[in-house]
Structure formats: C-alpha cells, structure tokens
N, C-alpha and C. Protein backbone atom coordinates (compact mmCIF):
# COMPACT_ATOMS: atom_id res chain seq x y z
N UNK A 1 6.89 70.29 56.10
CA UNK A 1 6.12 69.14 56.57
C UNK A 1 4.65 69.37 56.24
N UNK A 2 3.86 68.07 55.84
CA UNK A 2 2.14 68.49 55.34
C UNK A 2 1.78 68.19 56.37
N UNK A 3 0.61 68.82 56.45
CA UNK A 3 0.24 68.67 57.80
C UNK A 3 -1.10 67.61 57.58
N UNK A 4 -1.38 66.64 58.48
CA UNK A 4 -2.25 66.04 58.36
C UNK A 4 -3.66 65.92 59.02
N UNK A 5 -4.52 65.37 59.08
CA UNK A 5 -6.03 65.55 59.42
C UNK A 5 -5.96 64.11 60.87
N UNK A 6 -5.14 63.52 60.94
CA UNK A 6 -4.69 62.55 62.42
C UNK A 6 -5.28 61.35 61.40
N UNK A 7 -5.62 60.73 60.63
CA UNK A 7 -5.39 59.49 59.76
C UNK A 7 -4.25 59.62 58.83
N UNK A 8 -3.48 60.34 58.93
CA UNK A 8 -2.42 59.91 57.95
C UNK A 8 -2.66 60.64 56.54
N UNK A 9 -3.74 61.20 56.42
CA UNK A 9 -4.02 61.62 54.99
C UNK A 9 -4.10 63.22 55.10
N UNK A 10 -3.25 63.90 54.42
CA UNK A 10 -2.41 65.38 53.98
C UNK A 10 -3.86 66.08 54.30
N UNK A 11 -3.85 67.18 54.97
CA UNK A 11 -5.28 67.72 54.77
C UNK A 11 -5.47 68.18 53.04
N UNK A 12 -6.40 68.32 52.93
CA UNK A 12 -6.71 68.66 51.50
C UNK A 12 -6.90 67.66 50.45
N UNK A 13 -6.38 66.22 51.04
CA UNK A 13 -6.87 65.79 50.07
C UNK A 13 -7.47 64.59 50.43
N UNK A 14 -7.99 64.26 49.32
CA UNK A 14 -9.77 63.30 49.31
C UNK A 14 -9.25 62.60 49.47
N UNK A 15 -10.06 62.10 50.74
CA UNK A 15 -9.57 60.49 51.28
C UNK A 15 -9.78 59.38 50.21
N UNK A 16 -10.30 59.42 49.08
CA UNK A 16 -10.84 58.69 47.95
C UNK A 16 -9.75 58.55 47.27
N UNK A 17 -8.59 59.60 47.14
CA UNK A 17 -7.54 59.50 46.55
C UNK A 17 -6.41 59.27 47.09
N UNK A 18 -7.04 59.42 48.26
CA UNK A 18 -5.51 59.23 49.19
C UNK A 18 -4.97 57.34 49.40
N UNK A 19 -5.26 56.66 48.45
CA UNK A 19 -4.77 55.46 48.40
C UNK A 19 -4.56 55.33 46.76
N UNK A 20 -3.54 55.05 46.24
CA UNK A 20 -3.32 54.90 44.86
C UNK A 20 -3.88 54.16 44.67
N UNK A 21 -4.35 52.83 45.20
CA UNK A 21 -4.53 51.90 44.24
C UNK A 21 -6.56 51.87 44.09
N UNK A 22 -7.10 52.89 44.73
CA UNK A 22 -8.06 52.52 44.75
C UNK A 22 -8.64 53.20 43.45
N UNK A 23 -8.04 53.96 42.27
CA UNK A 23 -8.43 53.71 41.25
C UNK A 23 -8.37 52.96 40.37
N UNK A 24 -7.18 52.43 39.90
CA UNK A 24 -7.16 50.84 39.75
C UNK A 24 -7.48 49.67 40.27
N UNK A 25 -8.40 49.32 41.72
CA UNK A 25 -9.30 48.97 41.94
C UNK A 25 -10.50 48.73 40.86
N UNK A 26 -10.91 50.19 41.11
CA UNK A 26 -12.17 50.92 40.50
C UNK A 26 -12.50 50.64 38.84
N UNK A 27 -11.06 50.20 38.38
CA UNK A 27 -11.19 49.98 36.79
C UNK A 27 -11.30 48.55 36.64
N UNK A 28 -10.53 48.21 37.29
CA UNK A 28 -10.03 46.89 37.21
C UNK A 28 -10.95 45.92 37.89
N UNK A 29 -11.27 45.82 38.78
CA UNK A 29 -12.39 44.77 39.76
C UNK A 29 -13.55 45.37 40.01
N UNK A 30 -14.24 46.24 39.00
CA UNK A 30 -15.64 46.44 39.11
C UNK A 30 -16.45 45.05 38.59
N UNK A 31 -17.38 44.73 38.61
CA UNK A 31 -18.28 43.84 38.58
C UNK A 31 -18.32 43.22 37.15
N UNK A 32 -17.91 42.36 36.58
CA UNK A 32 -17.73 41.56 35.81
C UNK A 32 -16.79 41.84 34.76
N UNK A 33 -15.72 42.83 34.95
CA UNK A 33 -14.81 43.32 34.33
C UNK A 33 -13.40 42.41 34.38
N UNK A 34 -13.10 41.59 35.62
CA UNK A 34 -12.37 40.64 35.65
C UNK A 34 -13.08 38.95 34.80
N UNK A 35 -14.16 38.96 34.61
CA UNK A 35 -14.27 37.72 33.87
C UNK A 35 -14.02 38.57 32.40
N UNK A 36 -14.31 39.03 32.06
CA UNK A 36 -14.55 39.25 30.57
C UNK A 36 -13.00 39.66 30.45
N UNK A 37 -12.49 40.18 31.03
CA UNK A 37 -10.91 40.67 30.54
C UNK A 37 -10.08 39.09 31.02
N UNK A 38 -10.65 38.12 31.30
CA UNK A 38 -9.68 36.83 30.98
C UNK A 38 -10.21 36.32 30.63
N UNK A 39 -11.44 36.17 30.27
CA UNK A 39 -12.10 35.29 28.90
C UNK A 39 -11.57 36.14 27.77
N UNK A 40 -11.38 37.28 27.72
CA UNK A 40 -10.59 37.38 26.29
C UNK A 40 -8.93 37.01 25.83
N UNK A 41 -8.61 37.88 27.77
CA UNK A 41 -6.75 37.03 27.37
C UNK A 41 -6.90 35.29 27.09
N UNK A 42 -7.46 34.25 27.82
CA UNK A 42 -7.37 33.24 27.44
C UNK A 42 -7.46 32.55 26.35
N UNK A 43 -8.77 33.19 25.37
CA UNK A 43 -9.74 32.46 24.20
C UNK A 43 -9.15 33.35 23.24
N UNK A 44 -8.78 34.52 23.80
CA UNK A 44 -8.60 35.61 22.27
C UNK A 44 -9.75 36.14 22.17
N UNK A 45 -9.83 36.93 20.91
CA UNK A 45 -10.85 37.55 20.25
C UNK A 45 -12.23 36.74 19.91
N UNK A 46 -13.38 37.62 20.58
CA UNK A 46 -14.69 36.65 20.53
C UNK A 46 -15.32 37.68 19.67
N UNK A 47 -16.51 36.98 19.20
CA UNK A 47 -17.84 37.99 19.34
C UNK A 47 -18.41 37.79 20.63
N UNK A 48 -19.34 38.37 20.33
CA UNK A 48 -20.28 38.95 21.54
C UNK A 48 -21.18 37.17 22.29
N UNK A 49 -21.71 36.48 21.45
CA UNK A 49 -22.17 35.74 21.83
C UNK A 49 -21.31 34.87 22.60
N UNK A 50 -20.17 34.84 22.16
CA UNK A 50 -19.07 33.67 22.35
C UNK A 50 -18.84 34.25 23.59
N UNK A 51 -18.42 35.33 24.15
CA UNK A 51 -18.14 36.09 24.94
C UNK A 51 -19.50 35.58 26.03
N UNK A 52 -20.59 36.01 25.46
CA UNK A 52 -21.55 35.88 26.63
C UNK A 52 -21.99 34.36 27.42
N UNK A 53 -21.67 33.13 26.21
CA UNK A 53 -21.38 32.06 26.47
C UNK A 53 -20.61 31.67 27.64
N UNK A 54 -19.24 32.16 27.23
CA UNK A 54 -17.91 31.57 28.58
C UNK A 54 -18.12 32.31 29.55
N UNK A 55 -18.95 33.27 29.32
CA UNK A 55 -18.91 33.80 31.02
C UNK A 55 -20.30 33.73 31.70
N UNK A 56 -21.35 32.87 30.93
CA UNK A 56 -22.50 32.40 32.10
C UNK A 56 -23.91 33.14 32.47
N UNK A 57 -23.84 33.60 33.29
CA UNK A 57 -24.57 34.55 34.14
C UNK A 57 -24.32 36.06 34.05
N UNK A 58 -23.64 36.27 33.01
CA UNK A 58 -23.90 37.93 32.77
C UNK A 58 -25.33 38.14 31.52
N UNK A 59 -26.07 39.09 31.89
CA UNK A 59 -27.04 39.29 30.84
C UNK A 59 -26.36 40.44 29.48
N UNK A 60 -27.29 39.95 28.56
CA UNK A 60 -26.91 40.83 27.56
C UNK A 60 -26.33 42.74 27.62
N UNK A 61 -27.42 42.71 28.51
CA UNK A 61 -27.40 44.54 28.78
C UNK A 61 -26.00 44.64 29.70
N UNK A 62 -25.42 44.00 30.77
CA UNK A 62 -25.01 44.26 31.56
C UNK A 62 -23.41 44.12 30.81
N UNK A 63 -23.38 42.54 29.72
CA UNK A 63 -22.09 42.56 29.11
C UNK A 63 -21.67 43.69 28.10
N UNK A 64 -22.91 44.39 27.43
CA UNK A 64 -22.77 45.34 26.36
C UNK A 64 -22.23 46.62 27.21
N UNK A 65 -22.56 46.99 28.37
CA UNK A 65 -22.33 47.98 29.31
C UNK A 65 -21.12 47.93 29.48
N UNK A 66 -20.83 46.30 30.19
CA UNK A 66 -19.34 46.79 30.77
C UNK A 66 -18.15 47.02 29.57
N UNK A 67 -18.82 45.99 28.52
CA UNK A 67 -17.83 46.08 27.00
C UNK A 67 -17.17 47.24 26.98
N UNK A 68 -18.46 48.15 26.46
CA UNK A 68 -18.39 49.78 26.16
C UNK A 68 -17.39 50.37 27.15
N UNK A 69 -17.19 50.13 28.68
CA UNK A 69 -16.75 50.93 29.43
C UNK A 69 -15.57 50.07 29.69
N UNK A 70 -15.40 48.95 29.23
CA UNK A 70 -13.74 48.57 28.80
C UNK A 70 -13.34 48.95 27.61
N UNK A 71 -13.91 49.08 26.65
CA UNK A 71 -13.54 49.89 25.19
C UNK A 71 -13.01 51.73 25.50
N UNK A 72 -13.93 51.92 26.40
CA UNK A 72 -13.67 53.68 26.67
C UNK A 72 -12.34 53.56 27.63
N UNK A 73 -12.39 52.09 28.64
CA UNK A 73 -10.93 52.93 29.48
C UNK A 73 -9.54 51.97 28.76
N UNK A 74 -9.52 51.81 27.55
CA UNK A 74 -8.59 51.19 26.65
C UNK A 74 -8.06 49.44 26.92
N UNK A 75 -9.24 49.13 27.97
CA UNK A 75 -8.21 47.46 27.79
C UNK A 75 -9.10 46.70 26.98
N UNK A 76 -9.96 47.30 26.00
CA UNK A 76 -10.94 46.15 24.89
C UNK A 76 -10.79 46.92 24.01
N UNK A 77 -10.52 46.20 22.91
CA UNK A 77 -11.05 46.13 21.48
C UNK A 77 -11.94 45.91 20.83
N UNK A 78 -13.00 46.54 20.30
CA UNK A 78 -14.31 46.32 19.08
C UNK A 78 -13.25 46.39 17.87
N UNK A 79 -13.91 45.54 17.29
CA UNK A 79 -13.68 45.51 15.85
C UNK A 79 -15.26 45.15 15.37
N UNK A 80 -15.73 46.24 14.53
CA UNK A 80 -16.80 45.84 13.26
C UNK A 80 -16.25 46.14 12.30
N UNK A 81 -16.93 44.94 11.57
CA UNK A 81 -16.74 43.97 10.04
C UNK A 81 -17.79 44.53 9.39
N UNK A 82 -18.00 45.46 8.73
CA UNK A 82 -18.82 45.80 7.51
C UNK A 82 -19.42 44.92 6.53
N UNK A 83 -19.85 43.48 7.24
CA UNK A 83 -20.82 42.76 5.82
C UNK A 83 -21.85 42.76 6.44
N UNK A 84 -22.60 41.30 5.55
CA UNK A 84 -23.91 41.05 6.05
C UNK A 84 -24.02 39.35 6.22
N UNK A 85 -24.40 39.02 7.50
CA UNK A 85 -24.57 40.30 8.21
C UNK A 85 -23.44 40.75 8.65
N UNK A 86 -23.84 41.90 9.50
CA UNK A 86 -22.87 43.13 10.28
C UNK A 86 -21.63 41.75 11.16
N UNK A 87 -20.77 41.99 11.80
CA UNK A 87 -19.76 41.39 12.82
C UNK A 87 -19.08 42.22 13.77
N UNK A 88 -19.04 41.91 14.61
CA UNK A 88 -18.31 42.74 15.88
C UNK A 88 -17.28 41.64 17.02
N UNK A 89 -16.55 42.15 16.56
CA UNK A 89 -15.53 41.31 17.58
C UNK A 89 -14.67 41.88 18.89
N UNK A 90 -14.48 41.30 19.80
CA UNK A 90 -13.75 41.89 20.62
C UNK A 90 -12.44 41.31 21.24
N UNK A 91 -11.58 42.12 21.71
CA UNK A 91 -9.92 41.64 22.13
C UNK A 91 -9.58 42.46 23.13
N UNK A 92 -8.76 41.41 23.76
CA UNK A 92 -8.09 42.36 25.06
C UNK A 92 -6.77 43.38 24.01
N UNK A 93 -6.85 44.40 24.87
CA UNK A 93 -5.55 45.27 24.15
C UNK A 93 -4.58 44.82 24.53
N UNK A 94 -3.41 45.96 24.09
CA UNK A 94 -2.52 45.77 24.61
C UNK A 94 -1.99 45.81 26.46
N UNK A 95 -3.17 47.12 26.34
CA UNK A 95 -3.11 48.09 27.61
C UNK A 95 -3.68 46.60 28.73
N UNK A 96 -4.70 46.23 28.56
CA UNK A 96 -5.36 45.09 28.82
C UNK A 96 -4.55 43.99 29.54
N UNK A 97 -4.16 43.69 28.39
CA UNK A 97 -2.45 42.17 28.43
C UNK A 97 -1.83 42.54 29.82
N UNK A 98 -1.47 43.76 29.54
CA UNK A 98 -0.56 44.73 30.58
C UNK A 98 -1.00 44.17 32.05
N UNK A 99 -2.24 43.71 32.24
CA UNK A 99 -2.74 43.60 34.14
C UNK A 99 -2.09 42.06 33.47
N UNK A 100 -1.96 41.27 32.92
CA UNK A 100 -1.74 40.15 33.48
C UNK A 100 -1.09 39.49 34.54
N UNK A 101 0.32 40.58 34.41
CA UNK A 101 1.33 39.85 36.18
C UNK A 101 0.37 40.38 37.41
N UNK A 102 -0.51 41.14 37.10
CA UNK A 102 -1.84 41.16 38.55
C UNK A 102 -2.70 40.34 38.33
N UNK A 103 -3.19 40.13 37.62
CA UNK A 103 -4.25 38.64 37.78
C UNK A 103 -2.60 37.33 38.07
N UNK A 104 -2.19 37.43 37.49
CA UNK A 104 -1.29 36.19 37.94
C UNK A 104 -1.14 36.10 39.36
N UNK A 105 -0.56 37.55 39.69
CA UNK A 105 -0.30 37.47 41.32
C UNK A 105 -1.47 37.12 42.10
N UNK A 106 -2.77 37.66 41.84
CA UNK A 106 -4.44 37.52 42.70
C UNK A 106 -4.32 35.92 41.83
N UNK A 107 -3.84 35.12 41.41
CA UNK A 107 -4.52 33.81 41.05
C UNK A 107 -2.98 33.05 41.92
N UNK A 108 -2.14 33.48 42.15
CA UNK A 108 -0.92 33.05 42.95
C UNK A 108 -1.43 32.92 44.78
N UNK A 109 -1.98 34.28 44.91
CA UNK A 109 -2.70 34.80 45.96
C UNK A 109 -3.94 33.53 46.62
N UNK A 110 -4.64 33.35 45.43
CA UNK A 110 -5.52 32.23 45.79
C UNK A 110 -5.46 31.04 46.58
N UNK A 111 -4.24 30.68 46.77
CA UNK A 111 -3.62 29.46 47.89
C UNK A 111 -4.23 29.84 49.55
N UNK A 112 -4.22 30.93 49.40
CA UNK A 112 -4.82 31.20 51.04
C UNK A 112 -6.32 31.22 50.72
N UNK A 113 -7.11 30.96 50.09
CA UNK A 113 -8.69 31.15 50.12
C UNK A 113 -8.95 30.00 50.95
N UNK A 114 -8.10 29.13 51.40
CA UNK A 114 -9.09 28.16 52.19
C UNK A 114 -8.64 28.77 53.29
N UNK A 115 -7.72 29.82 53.97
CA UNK A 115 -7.42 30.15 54.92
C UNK A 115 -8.28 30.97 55.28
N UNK A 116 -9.32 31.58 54.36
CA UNK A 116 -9.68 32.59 54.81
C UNK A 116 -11.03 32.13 54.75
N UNK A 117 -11.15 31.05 54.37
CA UNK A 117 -12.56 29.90 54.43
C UNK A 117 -13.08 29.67 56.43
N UNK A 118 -11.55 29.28 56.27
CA UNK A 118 -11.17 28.94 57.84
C UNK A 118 -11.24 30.11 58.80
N UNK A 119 -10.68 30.84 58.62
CA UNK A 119 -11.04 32.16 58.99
C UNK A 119 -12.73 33.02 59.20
N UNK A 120 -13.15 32.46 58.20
CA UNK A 120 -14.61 33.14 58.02
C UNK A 120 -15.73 31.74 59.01
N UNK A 121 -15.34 30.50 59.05
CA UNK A 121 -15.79 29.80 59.72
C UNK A 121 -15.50 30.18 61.22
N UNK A 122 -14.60 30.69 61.82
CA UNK A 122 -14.31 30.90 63.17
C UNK A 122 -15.01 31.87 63.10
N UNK A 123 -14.73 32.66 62.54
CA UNK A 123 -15.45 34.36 63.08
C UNK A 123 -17.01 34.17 63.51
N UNK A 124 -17.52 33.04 62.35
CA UNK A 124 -19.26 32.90 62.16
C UNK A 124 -19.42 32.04 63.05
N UNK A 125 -18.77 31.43 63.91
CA UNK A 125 -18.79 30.14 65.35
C UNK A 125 -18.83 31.13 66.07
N UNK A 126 -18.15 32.35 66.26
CA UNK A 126 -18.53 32.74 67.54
C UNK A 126 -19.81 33.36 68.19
N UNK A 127 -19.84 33.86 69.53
CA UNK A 127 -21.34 34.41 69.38
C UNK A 127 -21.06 36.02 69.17
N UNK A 128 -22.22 36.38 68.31
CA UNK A 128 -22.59 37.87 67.46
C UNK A 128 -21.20 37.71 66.59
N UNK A 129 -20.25 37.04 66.26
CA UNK A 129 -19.10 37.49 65.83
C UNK A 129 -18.44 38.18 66.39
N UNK A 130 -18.42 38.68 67.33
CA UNK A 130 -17.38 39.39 68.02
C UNK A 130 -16.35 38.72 68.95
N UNK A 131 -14.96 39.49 68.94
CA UNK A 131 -13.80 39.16 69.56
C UNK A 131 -14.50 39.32 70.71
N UNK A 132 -13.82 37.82 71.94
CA UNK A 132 -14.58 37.47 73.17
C UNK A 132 -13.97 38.84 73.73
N UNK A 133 -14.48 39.45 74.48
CA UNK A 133 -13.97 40.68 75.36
C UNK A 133 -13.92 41.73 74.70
N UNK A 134 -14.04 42.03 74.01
CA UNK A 134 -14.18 43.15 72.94
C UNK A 134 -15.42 44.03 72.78
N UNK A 135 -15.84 44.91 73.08
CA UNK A 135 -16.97 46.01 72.60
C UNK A 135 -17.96 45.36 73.79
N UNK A 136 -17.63 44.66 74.41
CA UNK A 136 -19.05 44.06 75.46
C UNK A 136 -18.38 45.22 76.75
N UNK A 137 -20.19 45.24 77.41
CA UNK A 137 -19.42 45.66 78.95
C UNK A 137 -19.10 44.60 79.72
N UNK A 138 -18.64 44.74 80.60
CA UNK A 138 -18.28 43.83 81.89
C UNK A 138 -19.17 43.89 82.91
C-alpha cells in the first residue's frame, strides 16, 4: 500500500504531477494555442499573415512565440519555400488533428456556458459572494 500525504497524493510525488491531465492542460490550453490550432484545422495551411488575420488580437511577437512552441511540441508545421521572396507556411500535424475529439467534446461541452452564466450571476448577487452561513461568525 503507498502511503499518502492525507490529500490523496502518494508521498513523493509532486502534486503538479499528481493529476494527468494537467500536462496536457499545459500544452494544450495555454494562451492562444487553442485559437491558432483551429484556425489551422479549419482553414488548413496559412502563412503567417493569414494566420494573424483570423485570429484578431494576437500580436506579431506573441503569434511567432506560440508558433515556435507548437512547432517544438509537434502539433504545427513550418514549411519554408526557398524563393523570393522567402515563404513560410504553417499546418496543423498530424499529432495536432489528433486533439480534435477534445475540442469537439469542449465545443459539445459549451451548451452549459449559459449555465454557468447563470451560475456566475447568482454567486455575484450575493453579498461578498459568499454561501449565506458559511465562513461568517454568528
């Protein structure tokens, strides 16, 4: 039997790891990594401009950043074209394609956002937000 630390998590190991999914989290729903990985499954292969177009409000530096660090953890494709001028294109991989039945499911998932609209409206009606009887003294 492992023995545990009284949360449930094995002593010894990092509470950081002690949830699988929170590295795929970490790859997957960092900060503008979900627009750009379905602006490419949808449109296909862009350049860079086209890319920075459909998705708005990302700046140049910030899309070239996350590019690079979807190119390094394998769900983007660069392709440069050796003319003139130069060309650079980009594609979701294969590895990439692969999250689609998870964005499907988080876009399936989306039916409750007004629930939780509703939800976030009650909480913010009450006073301080807190559950009536809860954390107050008597």
């Amino acid at each position: 039997m492992t023995e545990s630390t009284g949360n449930g998590v094995p002593r010894g190991v990092d509470p950081a790891n002690a949830c699988p999914v929170a590295p795929v989290v970490d790859i997957v729903f960092s900060r503008w990594t979900t627009p750009i990985l379905w602006a490419l499954h949808e449109y296909g292969r862009q350049r860079f401009v086209e890319l920075e177009r459909r998705i708005g409000t990302i700046t140049p530096k910030v899309l070239t950043q996350r590019l690079r660090q979807l190119e390094r953890d394998g769900l983007v494709v660069r392709t440069y074209h050796a003319e003139v001028p130069p060309r650079v294109e980009y594609e979701i991989s294969e590895l990439g394609r692969s999250l689609a039945p998870l964005f499907a499911a988080l876009s399936e998932w989306s039916v409750h956002l007004d629930a939780v609209e509703r939800a976030r409206v009650a909480y913010d009606a009450r006073e301080d937000g807190r559950v009536p009887g809860v954390g107050r003294a008597r």
